[in-house]
Protein backbone atom coordinates (compact mmCIF):
# COMPACT_ATOMS: atom_id res chain seq x y z
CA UNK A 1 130.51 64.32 96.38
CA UNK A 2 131.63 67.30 98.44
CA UNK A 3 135.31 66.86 96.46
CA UNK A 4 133.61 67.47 92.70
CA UNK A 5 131.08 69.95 93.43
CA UNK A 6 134.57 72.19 94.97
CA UNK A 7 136.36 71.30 91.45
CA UNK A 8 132.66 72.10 89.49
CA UNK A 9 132.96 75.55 91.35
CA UNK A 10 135.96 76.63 90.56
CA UNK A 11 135.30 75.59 87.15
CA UNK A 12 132.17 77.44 86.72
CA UNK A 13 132.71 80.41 88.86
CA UNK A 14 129.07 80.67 89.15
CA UNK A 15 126.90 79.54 92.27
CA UNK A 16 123.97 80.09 90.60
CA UNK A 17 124.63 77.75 88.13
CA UNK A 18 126.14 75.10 89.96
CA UNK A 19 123.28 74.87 92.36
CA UNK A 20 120.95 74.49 89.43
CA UNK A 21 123.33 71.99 88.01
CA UNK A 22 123.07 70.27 90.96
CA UNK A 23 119.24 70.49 91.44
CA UNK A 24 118.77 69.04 88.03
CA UNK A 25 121.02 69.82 85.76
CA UNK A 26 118.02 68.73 82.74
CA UNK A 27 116.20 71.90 83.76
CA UNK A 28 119.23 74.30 84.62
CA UNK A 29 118.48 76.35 81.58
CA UNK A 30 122.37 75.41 80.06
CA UNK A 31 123.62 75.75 76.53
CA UNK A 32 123.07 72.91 73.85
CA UNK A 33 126.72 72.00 74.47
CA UNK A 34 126.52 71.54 77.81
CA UNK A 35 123.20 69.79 77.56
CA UNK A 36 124.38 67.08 75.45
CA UNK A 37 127.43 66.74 77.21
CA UNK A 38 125.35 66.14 80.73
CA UNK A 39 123.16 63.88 79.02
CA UNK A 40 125.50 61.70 77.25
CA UNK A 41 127.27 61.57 81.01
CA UNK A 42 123.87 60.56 82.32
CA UNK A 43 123.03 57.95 79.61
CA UNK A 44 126.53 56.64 80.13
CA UNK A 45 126.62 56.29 83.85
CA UNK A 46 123.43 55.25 84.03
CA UNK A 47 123.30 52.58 81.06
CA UNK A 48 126.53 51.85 79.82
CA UNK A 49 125.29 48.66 77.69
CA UNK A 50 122.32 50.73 76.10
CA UNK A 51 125.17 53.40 74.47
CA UNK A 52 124.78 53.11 70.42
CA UNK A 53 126.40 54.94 67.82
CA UNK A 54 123.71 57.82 67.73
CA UNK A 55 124.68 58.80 71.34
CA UNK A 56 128.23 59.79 70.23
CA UNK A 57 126.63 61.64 67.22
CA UNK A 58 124.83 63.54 69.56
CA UNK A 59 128.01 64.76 70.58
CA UNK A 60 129.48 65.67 67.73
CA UNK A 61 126.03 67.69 66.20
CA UNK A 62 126.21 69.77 69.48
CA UNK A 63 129.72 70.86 68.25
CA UNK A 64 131.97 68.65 69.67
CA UNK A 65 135.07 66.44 67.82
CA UNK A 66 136.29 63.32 67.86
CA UNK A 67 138.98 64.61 70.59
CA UNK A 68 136.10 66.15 72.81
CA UNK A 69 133.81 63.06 72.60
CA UNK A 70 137.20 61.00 73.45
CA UNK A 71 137.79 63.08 76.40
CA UNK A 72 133.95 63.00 77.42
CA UNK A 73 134.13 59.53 77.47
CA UNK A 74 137.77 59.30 79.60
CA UNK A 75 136.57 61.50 82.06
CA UNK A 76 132.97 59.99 82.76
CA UNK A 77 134.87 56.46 82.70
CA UNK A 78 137.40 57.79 84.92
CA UNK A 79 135.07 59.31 87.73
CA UNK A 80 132.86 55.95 87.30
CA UNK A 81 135.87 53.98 87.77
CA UNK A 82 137.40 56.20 90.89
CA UNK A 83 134.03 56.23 92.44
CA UNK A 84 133.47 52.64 92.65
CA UNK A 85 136.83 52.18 94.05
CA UNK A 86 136.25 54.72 97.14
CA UNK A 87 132.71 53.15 97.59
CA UNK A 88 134.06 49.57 97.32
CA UNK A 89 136.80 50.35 99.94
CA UNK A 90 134.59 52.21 102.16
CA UNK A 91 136.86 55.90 101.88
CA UNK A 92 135.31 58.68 103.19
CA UNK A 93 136.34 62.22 102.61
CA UNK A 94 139.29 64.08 104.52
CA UNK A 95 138.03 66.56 106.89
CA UNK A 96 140.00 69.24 105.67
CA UNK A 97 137.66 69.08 102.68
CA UNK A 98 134.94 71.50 102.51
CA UNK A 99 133.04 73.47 99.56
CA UNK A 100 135.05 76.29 99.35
């Protein structure tokens, strides 16, 4: 995980933040957006078959369009996808990775 939480930082540009994302990002004190972003990621990763109609209409009352939810959805299915494929093949990180 070392790999996303660099990307998430660089993103954010906020340690604070990211270190309350990644204590529990439910309680992390984040916008509406971002909120129903991280929990349609959650519900998604977590319970792919239990996903209804609703959950994408969560999306687009916290603001977000038919583009954003599409790209929400590619890049939770992507990460899902690479993930199992470095787990599966037993990849570790390079050591020239760090959290900088």
């Amino acid at each position: 995980m070392t790999h996303h939480r660099r990307g998430l930082r660089l993103l954010l540009k906020d340690d604070d933040l990211l270190a309350r994302i990644e204590n529990d990002w439910s309680t992390a004190d984040l916008d509406d957006r971002r909120t129903a972003m991280l929990r349609f990621a959650d519900l998604l990763t977590r319970t792919p078959g239990a996903m209804n109609p609703d959950d994408v209409e969560s999306l687009r009352a916290a603001g977000f369009t038919d583009r954003d939810v599409l790209d929400i959805v590619d890049v939770i299915a992507y990460y899902a996808y690479a993930n199992r494929i470095a787990d599966g093949l037993g990849i570790t990180l390079e050591p020239w990775i760090t959290d900088d």
